[in-house]
Protein backbone atom coordinates (compact mmCIF):
# COMPACT_ATOMS: atom_id res chain seq x y z
CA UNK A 1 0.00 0.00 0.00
CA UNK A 2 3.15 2.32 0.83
CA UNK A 3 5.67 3.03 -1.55
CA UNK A 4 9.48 1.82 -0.13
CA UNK A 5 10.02 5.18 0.61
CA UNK A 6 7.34 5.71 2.66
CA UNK A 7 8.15 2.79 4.43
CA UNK A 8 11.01 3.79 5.46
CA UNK A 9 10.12 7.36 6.25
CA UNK A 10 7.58 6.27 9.02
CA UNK A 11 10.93 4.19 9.93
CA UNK A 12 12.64 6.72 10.73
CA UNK A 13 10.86 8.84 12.02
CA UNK A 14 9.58 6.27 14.60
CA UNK A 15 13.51 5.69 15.26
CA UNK A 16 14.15 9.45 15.56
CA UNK A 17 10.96 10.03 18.10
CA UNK A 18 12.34 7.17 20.24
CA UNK A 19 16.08 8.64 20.67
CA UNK A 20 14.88 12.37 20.54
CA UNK A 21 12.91 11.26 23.85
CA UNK A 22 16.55 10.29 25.05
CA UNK A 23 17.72 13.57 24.13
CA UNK A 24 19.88 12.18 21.17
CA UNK A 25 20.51 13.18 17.78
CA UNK A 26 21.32 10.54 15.52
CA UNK A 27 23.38 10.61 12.06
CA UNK A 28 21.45 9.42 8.56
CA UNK A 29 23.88 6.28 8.95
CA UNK A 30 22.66 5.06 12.26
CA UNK A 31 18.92 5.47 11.01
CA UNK A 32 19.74 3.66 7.75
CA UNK A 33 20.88 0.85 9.71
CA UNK A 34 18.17 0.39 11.97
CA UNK A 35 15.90 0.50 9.56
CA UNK A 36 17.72 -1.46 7.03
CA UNK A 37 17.72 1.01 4.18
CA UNK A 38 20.26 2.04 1.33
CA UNK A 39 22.21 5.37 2.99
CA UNK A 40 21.71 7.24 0.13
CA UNK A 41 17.84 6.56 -0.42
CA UNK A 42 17.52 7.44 3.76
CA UNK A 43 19.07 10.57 3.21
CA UNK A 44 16.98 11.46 0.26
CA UNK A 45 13.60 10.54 2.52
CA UNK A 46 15.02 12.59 5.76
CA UNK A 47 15.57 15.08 3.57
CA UNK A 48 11.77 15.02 2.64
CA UNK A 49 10.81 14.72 6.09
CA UNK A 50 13.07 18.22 7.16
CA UNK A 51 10.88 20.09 3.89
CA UNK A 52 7.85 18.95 5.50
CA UNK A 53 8.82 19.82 9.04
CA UNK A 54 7.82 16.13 10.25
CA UNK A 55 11.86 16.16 11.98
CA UNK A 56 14.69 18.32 12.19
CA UNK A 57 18.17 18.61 11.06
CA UNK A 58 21.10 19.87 13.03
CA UNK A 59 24.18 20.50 11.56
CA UNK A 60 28.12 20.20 12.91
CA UNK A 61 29.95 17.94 15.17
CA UNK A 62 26.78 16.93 17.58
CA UNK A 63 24.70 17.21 14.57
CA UNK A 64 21.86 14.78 13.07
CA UNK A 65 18.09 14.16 13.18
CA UNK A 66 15.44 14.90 15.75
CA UNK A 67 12.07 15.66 16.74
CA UNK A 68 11.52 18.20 19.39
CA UNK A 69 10.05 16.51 22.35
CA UNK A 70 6.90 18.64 22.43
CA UNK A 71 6.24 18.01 18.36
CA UNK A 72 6.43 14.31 19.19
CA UNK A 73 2.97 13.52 19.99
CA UNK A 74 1.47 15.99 17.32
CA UNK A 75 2.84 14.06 14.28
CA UNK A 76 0.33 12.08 12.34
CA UNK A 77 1.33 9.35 10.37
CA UNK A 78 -0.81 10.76 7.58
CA UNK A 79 1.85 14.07 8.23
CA UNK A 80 4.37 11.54 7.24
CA UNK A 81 2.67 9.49 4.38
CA UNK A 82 2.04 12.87 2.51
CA UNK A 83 5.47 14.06 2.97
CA UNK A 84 6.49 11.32 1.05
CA UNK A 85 4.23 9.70 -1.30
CA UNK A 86 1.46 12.51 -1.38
CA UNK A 87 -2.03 12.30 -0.68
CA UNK A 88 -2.91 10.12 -3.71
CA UNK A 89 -3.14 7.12 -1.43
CA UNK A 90 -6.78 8.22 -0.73
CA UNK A 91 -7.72 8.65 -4.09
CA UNK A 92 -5.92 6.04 -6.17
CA UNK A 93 -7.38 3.37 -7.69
CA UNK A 94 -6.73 -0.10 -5.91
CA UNK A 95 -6.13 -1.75 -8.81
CA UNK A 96 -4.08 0.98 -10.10
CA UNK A 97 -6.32 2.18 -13.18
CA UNK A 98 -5.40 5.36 -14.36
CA UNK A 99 -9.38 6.42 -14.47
CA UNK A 100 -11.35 5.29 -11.51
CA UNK A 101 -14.24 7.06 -10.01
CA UNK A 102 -17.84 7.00 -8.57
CA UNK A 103 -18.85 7.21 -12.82
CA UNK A 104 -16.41 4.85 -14.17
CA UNK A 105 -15.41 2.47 -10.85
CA UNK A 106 -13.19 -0.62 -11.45
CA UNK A 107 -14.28 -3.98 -10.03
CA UNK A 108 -13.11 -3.58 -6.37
CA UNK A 109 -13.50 0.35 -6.36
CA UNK A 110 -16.55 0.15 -3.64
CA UNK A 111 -14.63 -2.50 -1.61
CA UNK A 112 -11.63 -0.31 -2.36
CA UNK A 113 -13.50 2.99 -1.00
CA UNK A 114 -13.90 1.78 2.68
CA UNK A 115 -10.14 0.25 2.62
CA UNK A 116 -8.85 3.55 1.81
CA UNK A 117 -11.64 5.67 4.40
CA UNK A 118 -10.09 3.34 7.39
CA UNK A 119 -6.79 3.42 6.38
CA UNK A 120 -7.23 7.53 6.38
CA UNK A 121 -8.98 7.23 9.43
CA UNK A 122 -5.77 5.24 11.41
CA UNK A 123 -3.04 7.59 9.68
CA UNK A 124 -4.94 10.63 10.35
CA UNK A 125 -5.31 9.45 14.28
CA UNK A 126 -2.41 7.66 15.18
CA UNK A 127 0.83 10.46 16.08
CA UNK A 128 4.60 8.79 16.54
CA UNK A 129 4.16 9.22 19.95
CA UNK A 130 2.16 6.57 20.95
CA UNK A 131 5.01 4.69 18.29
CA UNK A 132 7.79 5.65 19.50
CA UNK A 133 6.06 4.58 22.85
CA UNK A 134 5.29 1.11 22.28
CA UNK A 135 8.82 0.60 20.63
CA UNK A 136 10.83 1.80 24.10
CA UNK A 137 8.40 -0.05 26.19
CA UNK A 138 9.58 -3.08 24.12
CA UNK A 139 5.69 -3.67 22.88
CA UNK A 140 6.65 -3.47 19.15
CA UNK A 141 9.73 -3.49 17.41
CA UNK A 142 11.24 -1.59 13.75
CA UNK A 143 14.01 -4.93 13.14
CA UNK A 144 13.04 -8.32 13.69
């Protein structure tokens, strides 16, 4: 349903909440490896997620990513998902048609409809917070 990118963007961020709660900063290598993604193609997403003010980017020696503590818990997935792959996730056509609509639907477009409305729904009300939460309380994990 996500692009690779965006994958990895909600990766990271997730990984930056969780050490920007520590008070760390934390380099575009160290995020690439914990989220197992190519350096170069994690620096090209953080760099998305800086433009769209989802985390931060400090520069010089004790440089690197992070969320301010207070933004944490005000960052929507959906925040994320746009920053990377748009909004066309909520519009799209599950079967990928280039024309699909109320007037011309493809086969699954009604069954389609309510996927899309719940995943909205979840990425609209669920903030990297209660993410980054669940990963230092050892509930869920980003590497198996």
């Amino acid at each position: 349903m996500f692009s690779k990118a965006c994958e990895y963007g909600i990766k990271a961020a997730i990984f930056i909440a969780t050490k920007s709660y520590e008070g760390i900063r934390v380099s575009p290598k160290e995020i690439a490896m914990e989220i197992n993604s190519p350096q170069a193609f994690t620096a090209k997403i953080l760099q998305a997620l800086v433009k769209h003010d989802v985390v931060k980017s400090v520069k010089g020696a004790y440089g690197g990513f992070e969320i301010n503590k207070g933004d944490i818990s005000t960052i929507k997935l959906s925040q994320i998902v746009k920053a990377i792959d748009g909004d066309t996730i909520y519009s799209a056509c599950g079967l990928g048609l280039e024309k699909c609509d109320e007037n011309h639907p493809c086969p699954v477009h009604d069954k389609f409809k309510g996927v899309r409305d719940e995943l909205k729904f979840m990425l609209e009300n669920t903030n990297l917070e209660e993410l980054a939460l669940n990963i230092k309380s050892g509930a869920s994990f980003l590497k198996v």
